[in-house]
N, C-alpha and C. Protein backbone atom coordinates (compact mmCIF):
# COMPACT_ATOMS: atom_id res chain seq x y z
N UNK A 1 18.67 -17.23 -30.79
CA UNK A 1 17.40 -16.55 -30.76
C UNK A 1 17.64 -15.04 -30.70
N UNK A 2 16.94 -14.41 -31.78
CA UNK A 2 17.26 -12.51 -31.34
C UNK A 2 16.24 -12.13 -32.45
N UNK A 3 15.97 -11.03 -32.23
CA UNK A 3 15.16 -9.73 -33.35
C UNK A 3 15.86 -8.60 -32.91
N UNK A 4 15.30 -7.84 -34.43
CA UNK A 4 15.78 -6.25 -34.66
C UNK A 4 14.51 -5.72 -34.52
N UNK A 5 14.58 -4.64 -33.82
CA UNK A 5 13.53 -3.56 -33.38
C UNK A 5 13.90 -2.17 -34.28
N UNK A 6 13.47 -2.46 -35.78
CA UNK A 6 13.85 -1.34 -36.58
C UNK A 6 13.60 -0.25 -36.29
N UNK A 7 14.39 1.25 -36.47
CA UNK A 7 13.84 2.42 -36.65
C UNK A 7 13.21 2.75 -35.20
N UNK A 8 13.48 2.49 -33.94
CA UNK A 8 12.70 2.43 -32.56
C UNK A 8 12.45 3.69 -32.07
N UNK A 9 13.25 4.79 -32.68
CA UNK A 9 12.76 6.39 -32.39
C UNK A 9 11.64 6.51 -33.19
N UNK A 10 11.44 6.32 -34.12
CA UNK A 10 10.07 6.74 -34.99
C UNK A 10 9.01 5.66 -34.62
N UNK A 11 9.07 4.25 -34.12
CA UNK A 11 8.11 3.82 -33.74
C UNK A 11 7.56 4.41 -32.16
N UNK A 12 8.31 4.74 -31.34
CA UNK A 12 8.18 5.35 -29.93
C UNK A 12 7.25 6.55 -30.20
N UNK A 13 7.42 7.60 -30.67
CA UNK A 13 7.39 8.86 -30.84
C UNK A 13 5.92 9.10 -31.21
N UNK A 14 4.96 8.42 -31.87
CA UNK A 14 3.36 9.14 -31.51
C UNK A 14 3.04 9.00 -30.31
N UNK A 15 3.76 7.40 -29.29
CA UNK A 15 3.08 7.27 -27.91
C UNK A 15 3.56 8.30 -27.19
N UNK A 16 5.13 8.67 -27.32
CA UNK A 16 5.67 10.36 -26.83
C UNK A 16 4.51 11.44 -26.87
N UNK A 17 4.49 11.39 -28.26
CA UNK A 17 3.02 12.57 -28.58
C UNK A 17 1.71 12.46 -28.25
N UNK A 18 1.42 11.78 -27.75
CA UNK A 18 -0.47 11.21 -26.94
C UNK A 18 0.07 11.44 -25.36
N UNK A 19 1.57 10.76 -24.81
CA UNK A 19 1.61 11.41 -23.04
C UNK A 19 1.77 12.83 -23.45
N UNK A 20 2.91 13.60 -23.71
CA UNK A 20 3.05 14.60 -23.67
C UNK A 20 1.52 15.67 -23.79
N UNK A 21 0.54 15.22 -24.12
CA UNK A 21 -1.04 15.93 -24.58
C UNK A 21 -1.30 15.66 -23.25
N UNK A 22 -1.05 14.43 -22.83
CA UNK A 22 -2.17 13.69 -22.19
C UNK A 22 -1.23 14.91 -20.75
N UNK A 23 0.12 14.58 -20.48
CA UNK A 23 0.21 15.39 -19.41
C UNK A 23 0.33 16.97 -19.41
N UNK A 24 0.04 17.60 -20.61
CA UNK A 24 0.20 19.34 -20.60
C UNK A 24 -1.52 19.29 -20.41
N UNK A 25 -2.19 18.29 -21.02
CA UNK A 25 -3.79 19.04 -20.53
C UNK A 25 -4.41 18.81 -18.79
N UNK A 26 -3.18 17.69 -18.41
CA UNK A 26 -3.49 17.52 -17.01
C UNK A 26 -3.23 18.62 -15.88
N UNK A 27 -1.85 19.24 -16.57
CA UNK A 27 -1.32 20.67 -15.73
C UNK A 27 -2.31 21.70 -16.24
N UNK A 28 -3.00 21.86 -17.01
CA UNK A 28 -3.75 23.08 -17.23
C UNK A 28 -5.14 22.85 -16.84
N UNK A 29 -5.44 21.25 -16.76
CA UNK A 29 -6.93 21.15 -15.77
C UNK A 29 -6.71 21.47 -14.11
N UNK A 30 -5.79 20.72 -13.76
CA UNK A 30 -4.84 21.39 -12.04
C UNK A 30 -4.85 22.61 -11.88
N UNK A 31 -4.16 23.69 -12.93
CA UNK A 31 -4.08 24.83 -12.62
C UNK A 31 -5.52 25.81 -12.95
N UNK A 32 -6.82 25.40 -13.68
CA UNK A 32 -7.63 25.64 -13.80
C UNK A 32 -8.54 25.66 -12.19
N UNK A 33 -8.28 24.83 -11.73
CA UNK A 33 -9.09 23.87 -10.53
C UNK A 33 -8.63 24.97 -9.61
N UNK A 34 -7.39 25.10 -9.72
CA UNK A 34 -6.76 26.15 -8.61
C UNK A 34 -6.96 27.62 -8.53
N UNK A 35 -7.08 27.96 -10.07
CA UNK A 35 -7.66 29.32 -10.48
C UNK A 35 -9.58 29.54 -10.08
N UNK A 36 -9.77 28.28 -9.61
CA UNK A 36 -11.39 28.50 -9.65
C UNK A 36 -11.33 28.84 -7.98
N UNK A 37 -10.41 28.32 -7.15
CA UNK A 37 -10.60 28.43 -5.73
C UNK A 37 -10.61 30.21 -5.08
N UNK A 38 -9.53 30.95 -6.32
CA UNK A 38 -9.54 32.13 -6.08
C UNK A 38 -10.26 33.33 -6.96
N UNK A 39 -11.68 32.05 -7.72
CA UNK A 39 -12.42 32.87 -8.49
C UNK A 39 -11.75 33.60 -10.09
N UNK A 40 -11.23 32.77 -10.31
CA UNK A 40 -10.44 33.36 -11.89
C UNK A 40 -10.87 32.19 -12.28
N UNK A 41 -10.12 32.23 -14.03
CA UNK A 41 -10.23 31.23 -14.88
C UNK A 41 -9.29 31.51 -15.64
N UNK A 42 -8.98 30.56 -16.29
CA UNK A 42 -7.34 30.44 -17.83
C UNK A 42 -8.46 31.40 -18.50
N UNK A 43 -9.51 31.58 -18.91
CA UNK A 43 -9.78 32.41 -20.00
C UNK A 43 -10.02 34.07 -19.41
N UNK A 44 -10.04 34.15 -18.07
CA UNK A 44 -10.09 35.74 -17.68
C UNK A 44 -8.59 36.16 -17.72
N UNK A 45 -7.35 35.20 -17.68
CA UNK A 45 -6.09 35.74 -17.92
C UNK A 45 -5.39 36.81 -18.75
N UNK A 46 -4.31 37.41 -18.55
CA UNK A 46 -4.45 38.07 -19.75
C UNK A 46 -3.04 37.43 -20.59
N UNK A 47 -3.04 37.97 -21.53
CA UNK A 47 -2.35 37.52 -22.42
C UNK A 47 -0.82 36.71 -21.75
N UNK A 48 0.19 37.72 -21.51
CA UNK A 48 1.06 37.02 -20.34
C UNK A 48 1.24 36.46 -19.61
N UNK A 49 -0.03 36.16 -18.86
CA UNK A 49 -0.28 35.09 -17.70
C UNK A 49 -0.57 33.78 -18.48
N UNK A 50 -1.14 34.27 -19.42
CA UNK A 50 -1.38 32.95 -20.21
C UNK A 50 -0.45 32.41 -20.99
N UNK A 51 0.53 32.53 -21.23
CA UNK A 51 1.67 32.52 -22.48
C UNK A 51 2.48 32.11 -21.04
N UNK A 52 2.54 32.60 -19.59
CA UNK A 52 3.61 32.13 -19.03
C UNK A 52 2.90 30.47 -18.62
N UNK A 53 1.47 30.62 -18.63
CA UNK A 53 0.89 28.82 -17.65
C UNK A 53 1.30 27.94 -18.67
N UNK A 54 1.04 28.26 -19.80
CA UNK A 54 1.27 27.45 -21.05
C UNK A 54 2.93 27.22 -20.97
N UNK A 55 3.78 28.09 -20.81
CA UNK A 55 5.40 27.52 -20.97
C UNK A 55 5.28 26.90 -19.82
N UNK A 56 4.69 26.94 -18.57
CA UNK A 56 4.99 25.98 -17.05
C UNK A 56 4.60 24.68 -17.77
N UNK A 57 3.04 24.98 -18.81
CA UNK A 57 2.88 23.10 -18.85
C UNK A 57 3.46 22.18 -19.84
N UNK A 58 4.19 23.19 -20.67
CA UNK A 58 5.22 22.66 -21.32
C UNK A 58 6.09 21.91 -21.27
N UNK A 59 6.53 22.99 -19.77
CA UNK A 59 8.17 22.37 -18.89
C UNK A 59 7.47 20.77 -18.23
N UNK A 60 6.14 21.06 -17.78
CA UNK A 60 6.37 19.78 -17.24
C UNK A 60 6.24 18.99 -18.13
N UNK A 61 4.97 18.87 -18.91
CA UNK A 61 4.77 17.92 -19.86
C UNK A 61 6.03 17.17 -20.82
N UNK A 62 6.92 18.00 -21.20
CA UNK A 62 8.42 17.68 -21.68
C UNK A 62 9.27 16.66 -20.76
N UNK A 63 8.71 16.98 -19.68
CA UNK A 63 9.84 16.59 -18.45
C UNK A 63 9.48 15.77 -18.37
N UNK A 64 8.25 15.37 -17.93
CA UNK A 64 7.29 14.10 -18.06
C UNK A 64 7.84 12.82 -19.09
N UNK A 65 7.42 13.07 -20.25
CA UNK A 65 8.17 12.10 -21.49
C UNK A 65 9.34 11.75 -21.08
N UNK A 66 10.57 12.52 -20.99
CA UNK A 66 11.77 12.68 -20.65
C UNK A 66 11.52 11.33 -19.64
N UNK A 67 11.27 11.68 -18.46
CA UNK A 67 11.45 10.96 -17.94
C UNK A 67 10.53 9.09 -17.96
N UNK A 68 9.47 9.09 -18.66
CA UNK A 68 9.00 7.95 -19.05
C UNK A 68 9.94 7.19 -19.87
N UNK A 69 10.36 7.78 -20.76
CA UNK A 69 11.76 7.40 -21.74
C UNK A 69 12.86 6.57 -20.74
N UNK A 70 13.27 7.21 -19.72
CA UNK A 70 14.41 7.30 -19.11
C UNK A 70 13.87 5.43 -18.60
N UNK A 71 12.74 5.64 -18.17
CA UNK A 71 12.47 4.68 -17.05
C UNK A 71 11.89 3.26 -18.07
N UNK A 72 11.49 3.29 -19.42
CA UNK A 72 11.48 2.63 -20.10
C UNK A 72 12.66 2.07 -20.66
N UNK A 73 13.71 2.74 -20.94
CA UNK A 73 15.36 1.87 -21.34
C UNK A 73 15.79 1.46 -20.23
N UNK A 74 15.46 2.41 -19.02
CA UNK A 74 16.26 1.35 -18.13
C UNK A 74 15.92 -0.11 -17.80
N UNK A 75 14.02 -0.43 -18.33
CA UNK A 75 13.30 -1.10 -17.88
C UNK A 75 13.60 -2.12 -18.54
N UNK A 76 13.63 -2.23 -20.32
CA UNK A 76 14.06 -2.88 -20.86
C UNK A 76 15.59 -3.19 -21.00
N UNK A 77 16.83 -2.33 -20.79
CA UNK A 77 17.89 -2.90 -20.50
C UNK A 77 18.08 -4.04 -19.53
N UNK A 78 17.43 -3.86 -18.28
CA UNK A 78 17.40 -4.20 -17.12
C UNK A 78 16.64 -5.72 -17.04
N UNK A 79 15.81 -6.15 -17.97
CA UNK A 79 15.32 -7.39 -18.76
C UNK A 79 15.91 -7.85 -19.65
N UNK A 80 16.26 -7.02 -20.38
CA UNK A 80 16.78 -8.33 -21.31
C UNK A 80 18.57 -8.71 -20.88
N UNK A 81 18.81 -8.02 -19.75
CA UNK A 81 19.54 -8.48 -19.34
C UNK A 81 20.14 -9.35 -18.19
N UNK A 82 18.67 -10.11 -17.79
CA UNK A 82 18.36 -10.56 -16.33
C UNK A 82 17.54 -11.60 -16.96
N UNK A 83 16.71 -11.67 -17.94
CA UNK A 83 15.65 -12.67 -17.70
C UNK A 83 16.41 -13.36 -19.30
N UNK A 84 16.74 -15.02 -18.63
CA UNK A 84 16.99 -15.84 -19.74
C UNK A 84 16.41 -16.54 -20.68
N UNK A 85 16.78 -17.55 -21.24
CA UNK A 85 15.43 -17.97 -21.69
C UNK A 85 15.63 -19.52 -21.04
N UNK A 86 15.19 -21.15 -21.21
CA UNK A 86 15.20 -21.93 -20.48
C UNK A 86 16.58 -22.80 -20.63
N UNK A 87 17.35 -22.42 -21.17
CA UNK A 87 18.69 -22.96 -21.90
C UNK A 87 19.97 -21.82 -21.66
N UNK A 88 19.07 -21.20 -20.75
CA UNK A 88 20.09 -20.35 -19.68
C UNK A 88 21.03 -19.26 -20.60
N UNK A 89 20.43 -18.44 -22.29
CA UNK A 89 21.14 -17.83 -22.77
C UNK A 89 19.97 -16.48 -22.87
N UNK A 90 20.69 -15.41 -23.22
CA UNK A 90 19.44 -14.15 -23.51
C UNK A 90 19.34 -14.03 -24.65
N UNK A 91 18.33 -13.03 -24.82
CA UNK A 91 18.00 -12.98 -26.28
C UNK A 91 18.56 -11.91 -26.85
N UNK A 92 19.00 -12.41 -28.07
CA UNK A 92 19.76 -11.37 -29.04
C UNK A 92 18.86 -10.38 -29.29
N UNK A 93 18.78 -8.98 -28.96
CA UNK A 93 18.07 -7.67 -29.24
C UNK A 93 18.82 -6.55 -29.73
N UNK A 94 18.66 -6.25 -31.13
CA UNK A 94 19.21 -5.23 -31.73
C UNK A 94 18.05 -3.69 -32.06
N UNK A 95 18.43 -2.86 -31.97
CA UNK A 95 17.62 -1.20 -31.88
C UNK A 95 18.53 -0.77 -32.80
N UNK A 96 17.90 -0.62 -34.16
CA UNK A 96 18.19 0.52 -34.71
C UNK A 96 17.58 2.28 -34.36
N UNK A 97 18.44 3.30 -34.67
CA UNK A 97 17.48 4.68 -34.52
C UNK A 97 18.66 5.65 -35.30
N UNK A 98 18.00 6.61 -35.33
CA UNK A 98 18.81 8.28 -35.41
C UNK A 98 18.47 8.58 -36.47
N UNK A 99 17.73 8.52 -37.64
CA UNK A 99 16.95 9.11 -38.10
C UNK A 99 15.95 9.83 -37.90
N UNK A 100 15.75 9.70 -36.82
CA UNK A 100 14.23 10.31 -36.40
C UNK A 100 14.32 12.21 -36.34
N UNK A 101 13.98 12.77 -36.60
CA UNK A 101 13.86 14.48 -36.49
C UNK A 101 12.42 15.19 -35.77
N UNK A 102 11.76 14.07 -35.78
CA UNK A 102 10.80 15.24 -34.77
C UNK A 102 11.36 15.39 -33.39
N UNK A 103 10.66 16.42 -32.62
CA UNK A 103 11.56 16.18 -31.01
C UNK A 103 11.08 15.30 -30.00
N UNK A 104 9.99 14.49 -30.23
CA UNK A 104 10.20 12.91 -29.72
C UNK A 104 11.37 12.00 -30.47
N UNK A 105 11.08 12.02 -31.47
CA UNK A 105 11.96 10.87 -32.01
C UNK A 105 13.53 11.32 -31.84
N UNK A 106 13.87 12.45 -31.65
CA UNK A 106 15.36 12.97 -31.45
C UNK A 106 15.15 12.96 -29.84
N UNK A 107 14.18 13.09 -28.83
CA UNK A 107 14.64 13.07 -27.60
C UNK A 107 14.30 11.01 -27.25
N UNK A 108 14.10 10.01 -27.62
CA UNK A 108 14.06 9.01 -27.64
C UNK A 108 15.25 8.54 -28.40
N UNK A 109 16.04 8.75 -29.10
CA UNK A 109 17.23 8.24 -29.53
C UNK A 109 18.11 9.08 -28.62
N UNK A 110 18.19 10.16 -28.09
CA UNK A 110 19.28 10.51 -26.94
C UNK A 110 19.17 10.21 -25.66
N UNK A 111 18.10 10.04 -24.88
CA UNK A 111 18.03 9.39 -23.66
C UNK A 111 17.87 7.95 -23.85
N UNK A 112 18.07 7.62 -25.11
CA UNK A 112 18.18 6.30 -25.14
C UNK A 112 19.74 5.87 -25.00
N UNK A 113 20.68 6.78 -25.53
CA UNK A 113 22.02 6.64 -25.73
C UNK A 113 22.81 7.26 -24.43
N UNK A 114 21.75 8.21 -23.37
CA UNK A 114 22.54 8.59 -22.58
C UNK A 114 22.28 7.38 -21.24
N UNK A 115 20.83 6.48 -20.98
CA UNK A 115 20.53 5.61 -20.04
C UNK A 115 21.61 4.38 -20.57
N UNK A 116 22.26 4.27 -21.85
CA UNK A 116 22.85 3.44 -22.02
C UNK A 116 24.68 3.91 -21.50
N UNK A 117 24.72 4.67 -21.83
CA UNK A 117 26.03 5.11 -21.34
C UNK A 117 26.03 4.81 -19.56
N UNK A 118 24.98 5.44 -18.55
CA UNK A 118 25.04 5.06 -17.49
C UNK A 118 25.37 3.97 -16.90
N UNK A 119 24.77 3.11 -17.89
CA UNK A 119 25.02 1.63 -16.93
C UNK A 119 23.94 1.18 -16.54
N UNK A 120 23.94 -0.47 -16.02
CA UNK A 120 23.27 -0.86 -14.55
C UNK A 120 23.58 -1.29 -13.76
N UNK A 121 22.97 -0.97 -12.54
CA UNK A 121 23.59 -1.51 -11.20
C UNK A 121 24.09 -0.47 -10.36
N UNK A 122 24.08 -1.05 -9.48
CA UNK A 122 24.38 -0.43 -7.61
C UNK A 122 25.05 1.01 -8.38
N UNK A 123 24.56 2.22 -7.71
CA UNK A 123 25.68 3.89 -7.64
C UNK A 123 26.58 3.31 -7.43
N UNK A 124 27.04 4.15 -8.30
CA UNK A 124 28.62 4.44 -8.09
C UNK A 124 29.48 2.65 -8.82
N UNK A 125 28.40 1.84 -9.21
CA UNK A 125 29.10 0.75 -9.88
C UNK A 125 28.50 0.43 -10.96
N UNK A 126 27.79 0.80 -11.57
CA UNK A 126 27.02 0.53 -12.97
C UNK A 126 28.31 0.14 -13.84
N UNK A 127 27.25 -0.54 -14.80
CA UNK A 127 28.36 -1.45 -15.69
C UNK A 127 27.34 -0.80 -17.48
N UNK A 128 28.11 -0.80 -18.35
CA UNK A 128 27.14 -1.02 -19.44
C UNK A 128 26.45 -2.63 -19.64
N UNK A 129 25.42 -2.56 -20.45
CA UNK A 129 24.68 -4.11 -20.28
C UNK A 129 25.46 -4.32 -22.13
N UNK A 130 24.92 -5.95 -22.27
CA UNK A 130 25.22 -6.21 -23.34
C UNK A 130 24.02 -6.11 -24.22
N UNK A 131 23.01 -6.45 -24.19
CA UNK A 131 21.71 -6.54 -24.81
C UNK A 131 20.81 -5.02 -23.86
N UNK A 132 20.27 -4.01 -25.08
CA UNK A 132 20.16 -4.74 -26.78
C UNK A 132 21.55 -3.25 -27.30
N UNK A 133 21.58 -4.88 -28.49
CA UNK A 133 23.03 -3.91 -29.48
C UNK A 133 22.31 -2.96 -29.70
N UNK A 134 22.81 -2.09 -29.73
CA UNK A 134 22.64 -0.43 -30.14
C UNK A 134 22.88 -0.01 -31.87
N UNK A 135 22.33 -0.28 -32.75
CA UNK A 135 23.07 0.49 -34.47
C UNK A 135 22.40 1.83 -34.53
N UNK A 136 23.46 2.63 -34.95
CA UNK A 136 22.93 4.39 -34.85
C UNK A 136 22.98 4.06 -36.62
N UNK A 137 21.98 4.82 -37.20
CA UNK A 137 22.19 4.80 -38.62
C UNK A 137 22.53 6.20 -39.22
N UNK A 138 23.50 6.25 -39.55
CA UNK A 138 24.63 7.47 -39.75
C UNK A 138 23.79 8.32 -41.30
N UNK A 139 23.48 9.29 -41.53
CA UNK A 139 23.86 9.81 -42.87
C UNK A 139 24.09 10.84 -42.73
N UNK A 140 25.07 11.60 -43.57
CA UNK A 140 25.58 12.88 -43.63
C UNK A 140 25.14 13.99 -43.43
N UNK A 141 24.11 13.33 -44.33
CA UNK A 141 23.29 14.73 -44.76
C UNK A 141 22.20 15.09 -43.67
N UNK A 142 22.45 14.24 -42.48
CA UNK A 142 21.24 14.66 -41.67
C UNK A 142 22.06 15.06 -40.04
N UNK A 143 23.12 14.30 -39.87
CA UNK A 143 24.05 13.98 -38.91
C UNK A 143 25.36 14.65 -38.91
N UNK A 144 26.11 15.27 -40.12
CA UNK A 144 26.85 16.08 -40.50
C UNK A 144 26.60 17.35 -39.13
N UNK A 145 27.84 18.32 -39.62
CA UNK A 145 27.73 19.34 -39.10
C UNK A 145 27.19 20.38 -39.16
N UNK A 146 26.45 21.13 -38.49
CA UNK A 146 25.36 21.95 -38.93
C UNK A 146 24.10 21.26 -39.19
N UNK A 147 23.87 20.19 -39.16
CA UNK A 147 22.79 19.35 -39.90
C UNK A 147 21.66 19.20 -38.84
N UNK A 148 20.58 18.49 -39.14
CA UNK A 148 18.98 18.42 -37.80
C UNK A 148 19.50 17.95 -36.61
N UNK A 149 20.16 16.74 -36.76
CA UNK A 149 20.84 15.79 -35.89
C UNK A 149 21.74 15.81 -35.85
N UNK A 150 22.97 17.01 -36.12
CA UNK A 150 24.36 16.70 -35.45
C UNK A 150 24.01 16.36 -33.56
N UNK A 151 23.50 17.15 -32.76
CA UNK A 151 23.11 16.62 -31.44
C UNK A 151 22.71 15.81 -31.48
N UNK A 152 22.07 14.12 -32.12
CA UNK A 152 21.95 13.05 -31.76
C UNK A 152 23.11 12.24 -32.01
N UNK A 153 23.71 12.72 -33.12
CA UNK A 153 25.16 12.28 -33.27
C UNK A 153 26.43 12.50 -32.53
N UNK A 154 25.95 13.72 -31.68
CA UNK A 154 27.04 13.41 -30.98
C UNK A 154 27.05 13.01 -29.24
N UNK A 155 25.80 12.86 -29.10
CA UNK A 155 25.42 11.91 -27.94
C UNK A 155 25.69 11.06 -28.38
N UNK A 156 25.66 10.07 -29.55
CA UNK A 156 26.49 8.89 -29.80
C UNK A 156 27.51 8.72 -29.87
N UNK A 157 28.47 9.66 -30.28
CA UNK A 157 29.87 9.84 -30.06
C UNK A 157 30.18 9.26 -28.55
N UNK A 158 29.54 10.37 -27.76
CA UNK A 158 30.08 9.99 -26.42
C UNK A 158 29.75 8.88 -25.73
N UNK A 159 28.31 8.10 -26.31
CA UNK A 159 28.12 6.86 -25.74
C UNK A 159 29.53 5.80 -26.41
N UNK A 160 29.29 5.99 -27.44
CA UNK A 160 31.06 5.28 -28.10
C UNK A 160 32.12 4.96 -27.06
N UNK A 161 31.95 6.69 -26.46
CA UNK A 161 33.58 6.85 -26.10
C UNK A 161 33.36 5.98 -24.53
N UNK A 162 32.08 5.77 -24.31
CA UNK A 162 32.53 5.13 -23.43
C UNK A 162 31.85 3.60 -23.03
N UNK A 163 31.11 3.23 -23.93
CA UNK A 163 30.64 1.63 -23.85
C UNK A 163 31.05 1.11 -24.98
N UNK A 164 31.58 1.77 -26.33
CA UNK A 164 31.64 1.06 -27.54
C UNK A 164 30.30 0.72 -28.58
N UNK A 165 29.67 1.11 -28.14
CA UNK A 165 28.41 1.11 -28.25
C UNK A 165 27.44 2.53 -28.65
N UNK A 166 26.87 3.12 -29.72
CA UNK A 166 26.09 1.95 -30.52
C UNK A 166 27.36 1.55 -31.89
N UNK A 167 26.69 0.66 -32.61
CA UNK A 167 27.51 0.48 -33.83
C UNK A 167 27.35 1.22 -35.06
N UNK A 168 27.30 2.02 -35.72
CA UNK A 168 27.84 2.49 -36.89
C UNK A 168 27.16 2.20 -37.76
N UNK A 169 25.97 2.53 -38.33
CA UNK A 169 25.37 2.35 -39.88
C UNK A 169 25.47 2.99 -41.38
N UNK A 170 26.35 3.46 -41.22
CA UNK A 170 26.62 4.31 -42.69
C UNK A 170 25.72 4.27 -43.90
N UNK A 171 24.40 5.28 -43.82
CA UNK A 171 23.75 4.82 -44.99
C UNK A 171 23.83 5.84 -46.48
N UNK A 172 25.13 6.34 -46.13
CA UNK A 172 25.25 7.44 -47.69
C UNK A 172 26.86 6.70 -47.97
N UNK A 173 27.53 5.89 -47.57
CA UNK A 173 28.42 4.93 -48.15
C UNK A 173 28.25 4.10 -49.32
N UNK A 174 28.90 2.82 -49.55
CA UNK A 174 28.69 2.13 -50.50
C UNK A 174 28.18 0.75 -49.80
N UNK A 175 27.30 -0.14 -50.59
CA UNK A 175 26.90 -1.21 -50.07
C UNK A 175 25.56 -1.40 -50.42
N UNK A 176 24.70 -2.43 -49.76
CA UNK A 176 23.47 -2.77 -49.95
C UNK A 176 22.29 -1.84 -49.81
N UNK A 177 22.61 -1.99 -48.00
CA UNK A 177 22.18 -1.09 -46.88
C UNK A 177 21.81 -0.09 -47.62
N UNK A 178 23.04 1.17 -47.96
CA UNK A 178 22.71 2.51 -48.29
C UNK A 178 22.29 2.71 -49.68
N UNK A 179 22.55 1.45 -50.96
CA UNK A 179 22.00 1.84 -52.02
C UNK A 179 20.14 1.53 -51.70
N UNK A 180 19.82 0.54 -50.85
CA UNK A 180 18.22 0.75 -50.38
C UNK A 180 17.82 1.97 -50.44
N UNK A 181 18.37 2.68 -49.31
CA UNK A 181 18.55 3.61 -48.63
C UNK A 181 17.83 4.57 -49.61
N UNK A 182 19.31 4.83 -50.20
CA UNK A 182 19.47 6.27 -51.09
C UNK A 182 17.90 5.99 -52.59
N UNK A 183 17.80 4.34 -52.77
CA UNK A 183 16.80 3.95 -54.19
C UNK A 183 15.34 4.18 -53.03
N UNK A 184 15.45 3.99 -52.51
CA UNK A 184 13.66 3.46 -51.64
C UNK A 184 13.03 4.36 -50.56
N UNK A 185 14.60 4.96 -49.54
CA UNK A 185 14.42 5.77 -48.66
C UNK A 185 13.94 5.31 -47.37
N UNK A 186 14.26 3.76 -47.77
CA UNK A 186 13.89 2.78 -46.70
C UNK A 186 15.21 1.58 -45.99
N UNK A 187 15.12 2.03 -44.85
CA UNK A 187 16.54 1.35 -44.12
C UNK A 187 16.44 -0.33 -43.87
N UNK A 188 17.25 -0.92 -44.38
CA UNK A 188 17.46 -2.36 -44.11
C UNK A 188 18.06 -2.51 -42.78
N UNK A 189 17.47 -2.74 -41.54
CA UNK A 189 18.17 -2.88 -39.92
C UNK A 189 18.54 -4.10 -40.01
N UNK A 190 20.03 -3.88 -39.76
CA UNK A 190 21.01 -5.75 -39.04
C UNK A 190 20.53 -6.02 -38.10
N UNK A 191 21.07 -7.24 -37.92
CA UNK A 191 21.14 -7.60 -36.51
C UNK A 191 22.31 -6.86 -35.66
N UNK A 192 23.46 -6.57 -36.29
CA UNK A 192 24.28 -6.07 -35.17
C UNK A 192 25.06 -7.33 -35.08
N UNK A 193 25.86 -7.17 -34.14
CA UNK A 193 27.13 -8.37 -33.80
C UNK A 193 27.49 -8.01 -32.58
N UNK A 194 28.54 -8.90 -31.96
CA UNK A 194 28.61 -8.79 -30.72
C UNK A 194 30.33 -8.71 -30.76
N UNK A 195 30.51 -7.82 -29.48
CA UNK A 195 31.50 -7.27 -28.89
C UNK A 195 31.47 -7.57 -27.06
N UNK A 196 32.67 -7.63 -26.70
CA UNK A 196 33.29 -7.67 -25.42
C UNK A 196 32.63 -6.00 -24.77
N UNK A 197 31.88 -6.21 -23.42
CA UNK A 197 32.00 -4.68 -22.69
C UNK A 197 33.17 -4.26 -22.34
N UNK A 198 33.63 -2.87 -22.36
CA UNK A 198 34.75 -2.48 -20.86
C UNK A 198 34.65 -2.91 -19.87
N UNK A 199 35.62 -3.57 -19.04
CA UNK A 199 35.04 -3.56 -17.76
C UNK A 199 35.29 -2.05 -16.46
């Protein structure tokens, strides 16, 4: 029993973009509320004051996602690696990503690769989980050096270097996969295969 969860940075990434609204208009109704106690308003500000409330609700609102992200892989690692099915095996779950270039879909494929590098379980003893396989889908021209996503690529590097994990999609190679790819502009997601963790 298993499915592939194709492309999972670009499906994530409008609900990224509706919290992130939803929590920068919450810090600027708060700080409104607060500006009314001492008789001001965001619109009597002047230009600088306003340009600095707006980068505060930025920081949080960013931080916010960030951290919904964080607490969503751990949520789902943390299931599908605990709950069986009645024949006492889990379910095969494969995530493709790394295509994605907006900065949801590039910050959802890296805190996805860095909650996976952590582990789960007790400080100071986290283990990597086995489910779900990880496929990063590689192309040059986007992942290369200098390129949108060399930084998502090389948060995968380092998840590599230390769970083995994710696996490798090469879609400017030769094969099925990348002639899709390169004819349609549309990615064929594996299932992935399975490998031994480090211990």
């Amino acid at each position: 029993m298993g499915f592939t969860v194709p492309e999972v940075d670009k499906i994530l990434a409008p609900y990224a973009e509706k919290s992130y609204k939803k929590y920068y208009d919450n810090y600027l109704k708060i700080q409104e509320q607060t500006l009314e106690i001492i008789g001001k308003s965001i619109k009597t500000l002047d230009s600088y004051e306003k340009a600095e409330l707006e980068a505060r609700a930025e920081e949080h609102a960013m931080s916010k996602v960030r951290r919904d992200f964080e607490q969503g892989w751990q949520g789902i690692e943390y299931k599908l690696n605990t709950v069986g099915s009645s024949r006492g095996d889990y379910p095969f779950v494969t995530m493709t990503f790394g295509l994605g270039t907006s900065r949801f879909e590039k910050m959802c494929s890296i805190v996805f690769l860095q909650v996976h590098k952590k582990g789960e379980g007790k400080k100071g003893f986290e283990q990597p989980v086995l489910f779900p396989k990880l496929v990063f889908l590689y192309d040059e021209n986007l992942h290369g050096e200098g390129c949108e996503n060399e930084d998502v690529f090389e948060e995968a590097l380092l998840c590599s270097a230390k769970t083995m994990y994710p696996d490798y999609l090469s879609l400017t190679g030769e094969g099925y996969v990348p002639e899709m790819y390169k004819k349609y502009g549309t990615v064929v997601s594996p299932m992935g295969k399975c490998k031994l963790q480090p211990i």
